[in-house]
N, C-alpha and C. Protein backbone atom coordinates (compact mmCIF):
# COMPACT_ATOMS: atom_id res chain seq x y z
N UNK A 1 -181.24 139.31 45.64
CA UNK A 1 -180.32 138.31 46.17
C UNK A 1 -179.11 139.01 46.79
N UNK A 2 -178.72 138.86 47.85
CA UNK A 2 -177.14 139.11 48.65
C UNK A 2 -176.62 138.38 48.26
N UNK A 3 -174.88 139.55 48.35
CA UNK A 3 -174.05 139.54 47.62
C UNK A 3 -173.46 138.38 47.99
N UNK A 4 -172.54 137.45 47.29
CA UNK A 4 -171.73 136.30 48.31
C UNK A 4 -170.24 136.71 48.37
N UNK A 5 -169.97 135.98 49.29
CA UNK A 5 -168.63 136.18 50.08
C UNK A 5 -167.65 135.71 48.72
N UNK A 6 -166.38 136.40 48.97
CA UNK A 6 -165.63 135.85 47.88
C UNK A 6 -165.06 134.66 47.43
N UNK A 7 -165.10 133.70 48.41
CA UNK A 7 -165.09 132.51 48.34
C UNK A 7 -166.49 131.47 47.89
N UNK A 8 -166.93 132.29 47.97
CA UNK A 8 -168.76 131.84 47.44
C UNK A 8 -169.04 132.36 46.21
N UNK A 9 -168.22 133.47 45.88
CA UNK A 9 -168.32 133.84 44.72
C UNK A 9 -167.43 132.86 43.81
N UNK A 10 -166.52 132.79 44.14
CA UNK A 10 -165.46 132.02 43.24
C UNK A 10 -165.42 130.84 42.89
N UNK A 11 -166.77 130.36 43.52
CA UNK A 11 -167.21 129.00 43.31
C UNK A 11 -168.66 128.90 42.15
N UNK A 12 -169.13 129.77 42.37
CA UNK A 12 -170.01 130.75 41.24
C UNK A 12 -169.79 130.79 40.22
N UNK A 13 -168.52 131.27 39.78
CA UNK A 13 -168.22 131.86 39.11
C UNK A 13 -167.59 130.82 38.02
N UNK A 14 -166.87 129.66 38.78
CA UNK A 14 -166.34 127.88 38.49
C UNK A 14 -167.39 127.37 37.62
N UNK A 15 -168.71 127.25 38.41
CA UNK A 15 -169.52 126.51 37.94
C UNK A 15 -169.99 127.57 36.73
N UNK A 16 -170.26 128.63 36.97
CA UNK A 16 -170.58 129.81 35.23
C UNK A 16 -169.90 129.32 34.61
N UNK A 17 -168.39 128.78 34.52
CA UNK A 17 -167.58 129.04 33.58
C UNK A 17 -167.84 127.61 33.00
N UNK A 18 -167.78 126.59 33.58
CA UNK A 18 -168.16 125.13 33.43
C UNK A 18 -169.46 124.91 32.87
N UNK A 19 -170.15 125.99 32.74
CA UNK A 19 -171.69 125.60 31.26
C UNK A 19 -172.88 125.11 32.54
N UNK A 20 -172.78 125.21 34.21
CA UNK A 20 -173.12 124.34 34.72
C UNK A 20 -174.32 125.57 35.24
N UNK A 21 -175.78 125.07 34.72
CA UNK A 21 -176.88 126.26 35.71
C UNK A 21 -176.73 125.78 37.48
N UNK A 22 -176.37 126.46 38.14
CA UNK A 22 -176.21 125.98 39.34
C UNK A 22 -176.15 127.40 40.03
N UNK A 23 -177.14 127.29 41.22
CA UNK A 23 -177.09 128.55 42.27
C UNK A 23 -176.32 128.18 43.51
N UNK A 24 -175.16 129.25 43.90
CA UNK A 24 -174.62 128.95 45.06
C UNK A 24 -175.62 130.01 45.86
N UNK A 25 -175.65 129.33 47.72
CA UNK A 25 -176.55 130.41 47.97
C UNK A 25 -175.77 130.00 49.56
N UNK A 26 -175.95 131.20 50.34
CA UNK A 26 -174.95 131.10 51.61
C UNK A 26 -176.48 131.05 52.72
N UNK A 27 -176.11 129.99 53.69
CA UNK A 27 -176.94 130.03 54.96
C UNK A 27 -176.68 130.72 56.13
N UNK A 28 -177.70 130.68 56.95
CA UNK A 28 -177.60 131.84 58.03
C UNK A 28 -176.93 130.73 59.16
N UNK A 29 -177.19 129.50 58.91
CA UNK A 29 -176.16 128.32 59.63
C UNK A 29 -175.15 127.18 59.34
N UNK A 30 -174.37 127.21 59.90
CA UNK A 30 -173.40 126.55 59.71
C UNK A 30 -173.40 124.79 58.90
N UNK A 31 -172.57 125.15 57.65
CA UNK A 31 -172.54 123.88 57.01
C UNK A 31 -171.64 123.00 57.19
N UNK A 32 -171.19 123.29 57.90
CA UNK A 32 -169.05 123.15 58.29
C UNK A 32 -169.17 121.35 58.17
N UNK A 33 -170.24 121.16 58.85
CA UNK A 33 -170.23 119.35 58.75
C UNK A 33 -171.31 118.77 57.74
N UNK A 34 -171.36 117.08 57.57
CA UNK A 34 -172.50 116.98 56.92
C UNK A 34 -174.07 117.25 57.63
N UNK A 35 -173.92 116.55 59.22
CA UNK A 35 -175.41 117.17 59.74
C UNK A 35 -175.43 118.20 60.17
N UNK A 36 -174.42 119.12 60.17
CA UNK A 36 -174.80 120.69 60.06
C UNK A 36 -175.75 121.01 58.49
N UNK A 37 -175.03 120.69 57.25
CA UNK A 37 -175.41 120.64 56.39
C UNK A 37 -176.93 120.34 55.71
N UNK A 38 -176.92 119.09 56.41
CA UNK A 38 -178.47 118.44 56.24
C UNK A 38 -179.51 119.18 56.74
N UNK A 39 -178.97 119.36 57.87
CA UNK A 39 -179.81 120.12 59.26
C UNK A 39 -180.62 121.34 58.34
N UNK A 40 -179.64 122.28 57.80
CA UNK A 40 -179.47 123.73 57.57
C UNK A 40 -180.15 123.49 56.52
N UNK A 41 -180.13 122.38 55.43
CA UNK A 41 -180.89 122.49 53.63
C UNK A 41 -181.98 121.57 54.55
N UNK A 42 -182.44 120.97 54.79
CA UNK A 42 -183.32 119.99 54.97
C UNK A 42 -183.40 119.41 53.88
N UNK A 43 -182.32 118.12 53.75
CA UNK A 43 -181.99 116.79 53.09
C UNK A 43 -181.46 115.99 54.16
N UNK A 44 -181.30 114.65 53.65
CA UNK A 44 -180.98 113.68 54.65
C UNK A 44 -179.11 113.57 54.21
N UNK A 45 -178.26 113.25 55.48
CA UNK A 45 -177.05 113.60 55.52
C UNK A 45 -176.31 112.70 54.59
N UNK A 46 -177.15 111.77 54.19
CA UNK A 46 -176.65 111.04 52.54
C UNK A 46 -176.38 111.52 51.45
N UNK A 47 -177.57 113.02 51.27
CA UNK A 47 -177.16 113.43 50.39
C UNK A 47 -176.24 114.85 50.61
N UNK A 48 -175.05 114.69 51.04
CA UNK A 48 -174.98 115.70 51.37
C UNK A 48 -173.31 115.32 50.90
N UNK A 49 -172.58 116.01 49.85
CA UNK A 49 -171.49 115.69 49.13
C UNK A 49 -170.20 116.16 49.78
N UNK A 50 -169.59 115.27 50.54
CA UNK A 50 -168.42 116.08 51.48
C UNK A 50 -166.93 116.33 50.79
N UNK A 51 -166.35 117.07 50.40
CA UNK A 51 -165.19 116.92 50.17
C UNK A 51 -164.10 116.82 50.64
N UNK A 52 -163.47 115.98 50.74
CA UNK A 52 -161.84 115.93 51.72
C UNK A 52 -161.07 115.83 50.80
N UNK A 53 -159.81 116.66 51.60
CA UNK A 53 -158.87 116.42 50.70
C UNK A 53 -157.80 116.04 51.51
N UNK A 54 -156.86 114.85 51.12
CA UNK A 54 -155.98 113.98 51.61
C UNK A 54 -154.59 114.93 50.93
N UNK A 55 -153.48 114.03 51.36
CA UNK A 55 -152.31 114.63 50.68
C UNK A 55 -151.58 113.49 50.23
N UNK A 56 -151.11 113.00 49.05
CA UNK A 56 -150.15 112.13 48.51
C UNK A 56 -148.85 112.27 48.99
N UNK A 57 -148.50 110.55 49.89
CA UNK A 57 -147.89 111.03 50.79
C UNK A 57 -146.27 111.09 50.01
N UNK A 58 -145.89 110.05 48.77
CA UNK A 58 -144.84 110.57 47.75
C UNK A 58 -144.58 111.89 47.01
N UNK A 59 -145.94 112.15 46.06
CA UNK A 59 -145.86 113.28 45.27
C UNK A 59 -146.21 114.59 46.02
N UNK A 60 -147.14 114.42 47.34
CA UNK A 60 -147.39 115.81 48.12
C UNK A 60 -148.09 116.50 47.46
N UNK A 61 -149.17 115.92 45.99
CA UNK A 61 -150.00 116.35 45.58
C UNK A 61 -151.68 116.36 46.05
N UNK A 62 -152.23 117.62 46.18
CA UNK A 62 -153.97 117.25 46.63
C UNK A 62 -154.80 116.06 46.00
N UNK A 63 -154.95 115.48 46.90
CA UNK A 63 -156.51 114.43 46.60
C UNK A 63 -157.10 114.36 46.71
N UNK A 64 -158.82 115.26 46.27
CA UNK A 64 -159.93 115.19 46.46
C UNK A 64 -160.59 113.79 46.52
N UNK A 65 -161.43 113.66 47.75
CA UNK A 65 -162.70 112.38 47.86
C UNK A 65 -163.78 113.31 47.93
N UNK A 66 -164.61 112.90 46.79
CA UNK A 66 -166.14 113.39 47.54
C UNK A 66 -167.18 112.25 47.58
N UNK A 67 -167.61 112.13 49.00
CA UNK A 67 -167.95 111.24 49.89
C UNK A 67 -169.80 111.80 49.87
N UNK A 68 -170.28 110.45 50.57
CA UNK A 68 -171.73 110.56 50.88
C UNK A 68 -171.70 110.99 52.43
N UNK A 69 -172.29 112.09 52.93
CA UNK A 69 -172.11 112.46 54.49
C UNK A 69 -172.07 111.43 55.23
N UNK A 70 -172.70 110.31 54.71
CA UNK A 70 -172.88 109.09 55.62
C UNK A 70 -171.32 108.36 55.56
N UNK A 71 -170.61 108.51 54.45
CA UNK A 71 -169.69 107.35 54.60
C UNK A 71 -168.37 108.02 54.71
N UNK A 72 -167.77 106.99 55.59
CA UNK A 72 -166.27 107.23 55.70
C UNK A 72 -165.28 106.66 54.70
N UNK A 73 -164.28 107.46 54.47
CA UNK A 73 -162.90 107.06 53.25
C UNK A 73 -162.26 105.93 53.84
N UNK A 74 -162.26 105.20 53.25
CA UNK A 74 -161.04 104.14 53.29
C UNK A 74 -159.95 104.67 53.02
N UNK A 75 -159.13 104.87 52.97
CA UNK A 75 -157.77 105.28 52.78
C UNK A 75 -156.81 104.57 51.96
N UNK A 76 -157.24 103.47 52.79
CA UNK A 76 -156.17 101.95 51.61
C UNK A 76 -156.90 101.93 50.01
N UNK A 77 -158.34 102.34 49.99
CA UNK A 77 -158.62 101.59 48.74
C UNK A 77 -158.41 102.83 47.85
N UNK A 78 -158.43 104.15 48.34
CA UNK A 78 -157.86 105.22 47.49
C UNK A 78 -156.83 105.37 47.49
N UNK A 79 -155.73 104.84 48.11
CA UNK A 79 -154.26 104.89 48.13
C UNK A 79 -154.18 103.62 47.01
N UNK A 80 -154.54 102.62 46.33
CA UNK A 80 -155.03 101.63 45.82
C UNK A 80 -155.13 102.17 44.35
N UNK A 81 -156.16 103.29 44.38
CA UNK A 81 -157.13 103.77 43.15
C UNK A 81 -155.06 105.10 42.92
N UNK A 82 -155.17 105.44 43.71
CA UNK A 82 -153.94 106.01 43.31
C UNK A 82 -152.68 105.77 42.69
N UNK A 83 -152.01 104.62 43.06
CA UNK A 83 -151.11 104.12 43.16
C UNK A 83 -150.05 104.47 43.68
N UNK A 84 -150.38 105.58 44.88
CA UNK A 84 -149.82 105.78 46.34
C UNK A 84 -150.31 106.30 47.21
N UNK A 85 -149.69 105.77 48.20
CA UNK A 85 -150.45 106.26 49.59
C UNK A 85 -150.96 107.42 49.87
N UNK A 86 -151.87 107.71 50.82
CA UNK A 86 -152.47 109.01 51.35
C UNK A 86 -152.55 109.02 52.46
N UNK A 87 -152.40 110.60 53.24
CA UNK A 87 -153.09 110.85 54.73
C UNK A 87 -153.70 111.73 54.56
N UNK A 88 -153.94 112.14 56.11
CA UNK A 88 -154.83 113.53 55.97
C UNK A 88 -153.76 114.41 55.98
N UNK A 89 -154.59 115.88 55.37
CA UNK A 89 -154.16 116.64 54.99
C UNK A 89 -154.19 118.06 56.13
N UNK A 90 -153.30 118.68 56.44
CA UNK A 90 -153.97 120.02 57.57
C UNK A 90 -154.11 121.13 57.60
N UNK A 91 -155.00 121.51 58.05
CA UNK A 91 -155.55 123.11 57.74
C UNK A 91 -154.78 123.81 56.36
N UNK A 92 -153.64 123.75 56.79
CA UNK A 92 -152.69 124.74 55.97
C UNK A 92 -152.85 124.43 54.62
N UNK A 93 -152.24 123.07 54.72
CA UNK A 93 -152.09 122.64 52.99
C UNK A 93 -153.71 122.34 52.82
N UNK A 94 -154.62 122.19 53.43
CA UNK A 94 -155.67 122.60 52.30
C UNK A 94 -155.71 124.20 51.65
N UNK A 95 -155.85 124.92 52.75
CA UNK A 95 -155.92 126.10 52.13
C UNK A 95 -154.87 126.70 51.19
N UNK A 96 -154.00 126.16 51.15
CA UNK A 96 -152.98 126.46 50.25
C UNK A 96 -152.67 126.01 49.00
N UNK A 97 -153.47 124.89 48.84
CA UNK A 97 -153.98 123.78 47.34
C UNK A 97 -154.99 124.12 46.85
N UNK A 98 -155.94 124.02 47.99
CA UNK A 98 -157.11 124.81 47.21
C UNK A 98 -157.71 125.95 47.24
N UNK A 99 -157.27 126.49 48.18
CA UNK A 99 -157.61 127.84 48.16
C UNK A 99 -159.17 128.33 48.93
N UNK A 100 -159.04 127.26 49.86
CA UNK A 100 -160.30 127.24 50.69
C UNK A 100 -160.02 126.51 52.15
N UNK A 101 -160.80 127.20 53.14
CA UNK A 101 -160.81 126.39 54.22
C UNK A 101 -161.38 125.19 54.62
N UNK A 102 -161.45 124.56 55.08
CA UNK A 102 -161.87 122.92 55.80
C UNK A 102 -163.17 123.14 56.44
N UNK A 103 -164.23 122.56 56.13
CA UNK A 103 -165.71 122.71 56.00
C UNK A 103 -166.46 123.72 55.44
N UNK A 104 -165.61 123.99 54.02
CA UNK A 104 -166.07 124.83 52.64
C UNK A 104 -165.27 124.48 51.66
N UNK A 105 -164.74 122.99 51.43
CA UNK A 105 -164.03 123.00 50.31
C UNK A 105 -165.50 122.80 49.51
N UNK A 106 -164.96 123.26 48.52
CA UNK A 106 -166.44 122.81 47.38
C UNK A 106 -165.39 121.60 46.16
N UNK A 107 -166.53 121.04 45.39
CA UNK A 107 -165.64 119.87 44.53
C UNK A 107 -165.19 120.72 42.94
N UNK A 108 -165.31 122.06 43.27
CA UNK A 108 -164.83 122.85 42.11
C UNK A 108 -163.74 123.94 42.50
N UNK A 109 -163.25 124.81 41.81
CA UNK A 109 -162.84 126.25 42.18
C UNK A 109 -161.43 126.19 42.55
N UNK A 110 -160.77 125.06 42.90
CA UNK A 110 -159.82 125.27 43.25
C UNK A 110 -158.23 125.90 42.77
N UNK A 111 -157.43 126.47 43.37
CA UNK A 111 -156.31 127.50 42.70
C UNK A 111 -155.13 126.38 41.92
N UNK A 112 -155.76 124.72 42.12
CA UNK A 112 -154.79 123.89 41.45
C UNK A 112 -155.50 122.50 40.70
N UNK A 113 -154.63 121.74 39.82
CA UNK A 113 -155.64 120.92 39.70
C UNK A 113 -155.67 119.82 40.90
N UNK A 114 -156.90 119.05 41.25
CA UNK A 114 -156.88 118.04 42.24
C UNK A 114 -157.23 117.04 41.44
N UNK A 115 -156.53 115.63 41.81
CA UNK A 115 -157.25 114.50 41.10
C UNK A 115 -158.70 114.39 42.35
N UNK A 116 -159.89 113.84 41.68
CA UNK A 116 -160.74 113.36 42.09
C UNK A 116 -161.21 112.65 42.16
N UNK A 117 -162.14 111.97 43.07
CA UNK A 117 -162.77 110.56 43.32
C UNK A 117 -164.06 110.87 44.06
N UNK A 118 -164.95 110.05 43.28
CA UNK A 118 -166.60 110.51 43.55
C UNK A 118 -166.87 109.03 43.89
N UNK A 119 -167.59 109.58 45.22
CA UNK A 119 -167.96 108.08 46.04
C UNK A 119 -169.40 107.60 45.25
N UNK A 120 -169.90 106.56 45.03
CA UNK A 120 -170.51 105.87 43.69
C UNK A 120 -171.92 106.07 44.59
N UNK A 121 -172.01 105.78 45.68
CA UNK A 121 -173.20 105.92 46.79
C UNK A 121 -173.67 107.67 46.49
N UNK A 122 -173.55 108.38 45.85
CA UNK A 122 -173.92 109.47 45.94
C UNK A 122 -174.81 109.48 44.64
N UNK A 123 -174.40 108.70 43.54
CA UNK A 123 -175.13 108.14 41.98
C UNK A 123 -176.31 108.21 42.47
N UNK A 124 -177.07 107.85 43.33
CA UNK A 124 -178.50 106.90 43.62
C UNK A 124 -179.04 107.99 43.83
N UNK A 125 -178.76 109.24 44.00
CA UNK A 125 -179.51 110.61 44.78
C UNK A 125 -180.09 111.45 43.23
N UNK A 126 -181.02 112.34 43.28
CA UNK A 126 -181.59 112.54 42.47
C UNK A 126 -180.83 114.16 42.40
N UNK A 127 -181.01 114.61 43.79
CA UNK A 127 -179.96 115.74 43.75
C UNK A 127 -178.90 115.65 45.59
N UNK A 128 -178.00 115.96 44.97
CA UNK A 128 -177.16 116.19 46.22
C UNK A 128 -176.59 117.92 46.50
N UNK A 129 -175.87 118.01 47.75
CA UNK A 129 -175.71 119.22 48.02
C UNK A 129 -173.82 119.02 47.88
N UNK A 130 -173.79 120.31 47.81
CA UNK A 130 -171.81 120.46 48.29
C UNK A 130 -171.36 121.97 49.04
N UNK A 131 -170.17 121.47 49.37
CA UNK A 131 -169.84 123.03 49.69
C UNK A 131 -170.00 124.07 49.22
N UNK A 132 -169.73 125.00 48.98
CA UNK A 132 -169.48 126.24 48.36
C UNK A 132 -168.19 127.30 48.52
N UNK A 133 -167.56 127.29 49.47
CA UNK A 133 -166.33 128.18 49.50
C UNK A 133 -165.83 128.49 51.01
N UNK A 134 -167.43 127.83 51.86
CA UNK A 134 -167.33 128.72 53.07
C UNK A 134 -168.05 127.59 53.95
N UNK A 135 -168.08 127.68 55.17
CA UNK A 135 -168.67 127.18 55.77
C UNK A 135 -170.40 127.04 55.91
N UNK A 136 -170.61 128.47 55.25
CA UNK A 136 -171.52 128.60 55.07
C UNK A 136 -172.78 128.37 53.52
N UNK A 137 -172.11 128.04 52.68
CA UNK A 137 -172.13 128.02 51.51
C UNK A 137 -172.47 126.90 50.94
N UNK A 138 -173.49 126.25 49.76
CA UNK A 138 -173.33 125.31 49.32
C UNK A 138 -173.93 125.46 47.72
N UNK A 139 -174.19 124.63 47.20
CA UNK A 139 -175.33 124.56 46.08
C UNK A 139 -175.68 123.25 45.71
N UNK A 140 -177.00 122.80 44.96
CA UNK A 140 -177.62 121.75 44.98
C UNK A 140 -176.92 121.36 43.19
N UNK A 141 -176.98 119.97 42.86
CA UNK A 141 -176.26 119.51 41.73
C UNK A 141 -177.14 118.44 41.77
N UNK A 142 -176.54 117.77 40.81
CA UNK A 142 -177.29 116.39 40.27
C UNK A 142 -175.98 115.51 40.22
N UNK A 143 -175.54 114.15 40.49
CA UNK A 143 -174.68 113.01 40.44
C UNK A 143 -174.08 113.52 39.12
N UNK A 144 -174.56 113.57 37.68
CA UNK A 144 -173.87 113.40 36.64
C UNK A 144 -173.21 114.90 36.74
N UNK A 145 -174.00 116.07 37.42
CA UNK A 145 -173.07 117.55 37.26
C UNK A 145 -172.01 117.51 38.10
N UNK A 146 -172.08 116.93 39.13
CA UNK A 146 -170.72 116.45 40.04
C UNK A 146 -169.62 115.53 39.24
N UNK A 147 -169.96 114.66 38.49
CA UNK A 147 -169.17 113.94 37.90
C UNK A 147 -168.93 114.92 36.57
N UNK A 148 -169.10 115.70 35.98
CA UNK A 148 -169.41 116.64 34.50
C UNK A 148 -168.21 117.71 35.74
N UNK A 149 -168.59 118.29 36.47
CA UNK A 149 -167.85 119.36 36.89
C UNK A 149 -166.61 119.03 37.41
N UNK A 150 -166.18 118.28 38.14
CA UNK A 150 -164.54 118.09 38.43
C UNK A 150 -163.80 116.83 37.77
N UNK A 151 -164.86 115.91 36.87
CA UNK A 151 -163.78 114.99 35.97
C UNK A 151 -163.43 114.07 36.91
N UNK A 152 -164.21 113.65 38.04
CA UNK A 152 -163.77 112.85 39.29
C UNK A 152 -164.14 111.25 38.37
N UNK A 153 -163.30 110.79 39.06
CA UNK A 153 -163.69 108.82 39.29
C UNK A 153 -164.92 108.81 39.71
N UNK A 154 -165.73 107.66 39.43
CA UNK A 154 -166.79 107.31 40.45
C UNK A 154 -166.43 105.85 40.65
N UNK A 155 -165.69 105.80 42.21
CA UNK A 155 -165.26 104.57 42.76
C UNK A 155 -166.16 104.38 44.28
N UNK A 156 -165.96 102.96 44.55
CA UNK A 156 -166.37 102.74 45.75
C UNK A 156 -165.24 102.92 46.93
N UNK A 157 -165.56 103.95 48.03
CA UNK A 157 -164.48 104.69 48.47
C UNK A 157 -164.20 103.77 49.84
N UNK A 158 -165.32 102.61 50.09
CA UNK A 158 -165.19 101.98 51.10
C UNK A 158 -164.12 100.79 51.46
């Protein structure tokens, strides 16, 4: 097996520490989106676990969504589930919260804590995929190890 990038490692290394058997494994193509993603594992872009992270627009704290590739965030109903508002978040302050770039956040690893929210449409999948650290990077999970590994909500994000 080749070696992974250190950001692929450090997501590795999350899930080791979390009790969780899970292989991160890096592709020779780009995961950066969900149908890059799909494309590259051959799964359908449903199952394919996106993470965004918003910014609380009072506290200026990270807010992980992890979404079904297919669906888009509402904003109001997680500003809702919060009990304050959110926007998006940019380049910078992701990488600076979590310690990863934007089409490799993974729903673990990060250098802070994030509250989380797991979109409920992802439950129905037997296994789903996520980032890994990198654009290139992901690993396969199961609904309850996504919910077991970051302590997320499972709300309807629509």
């Amino acid at each position: 097996m080749s070696e992974l990038s250190p950001s692929a490692r450090r997501v590795q290394e999350a899930l080791d520490q979390l009790g969780l058997v899970l292989q991160v494994v890096e592709l020779p193509g780009s995961t950066r989106t969900a149908v890059d993603a799909a494309q590259a594992i051959g799964c359908t872009v449903a199952q394919i676990a996106k993470s965004l992270i918003f910014r609380a627009k009072e506290t200026n704290r990270p807010v992980l969504v992890i979404a079904s590739g297919v669906n888009r965030v509402n904003e109001k109903t997680i500003a809702s589930l919060l009990g304050e508002k959110i926007g998006k978040a940019d380049a910078d302050f992701v990488r600076r919260r979590t310690g990863f770039v934007i089409g490799g956040v993974p729903p673990v690893g990060h250098i802070e804590r994030v509250e989380t929210f797991i979109d409920e449409d992802l439950m129905g999948y037997e296994g789903i995929w996520a980032a890994a650290g990198t654009p290139h990077a992901v690993f396969r999970l199961t609904p309850d190890d996504l919910v077991k590994a970051t302590g997320g909500m499972v709300v309807s994000i629509h």
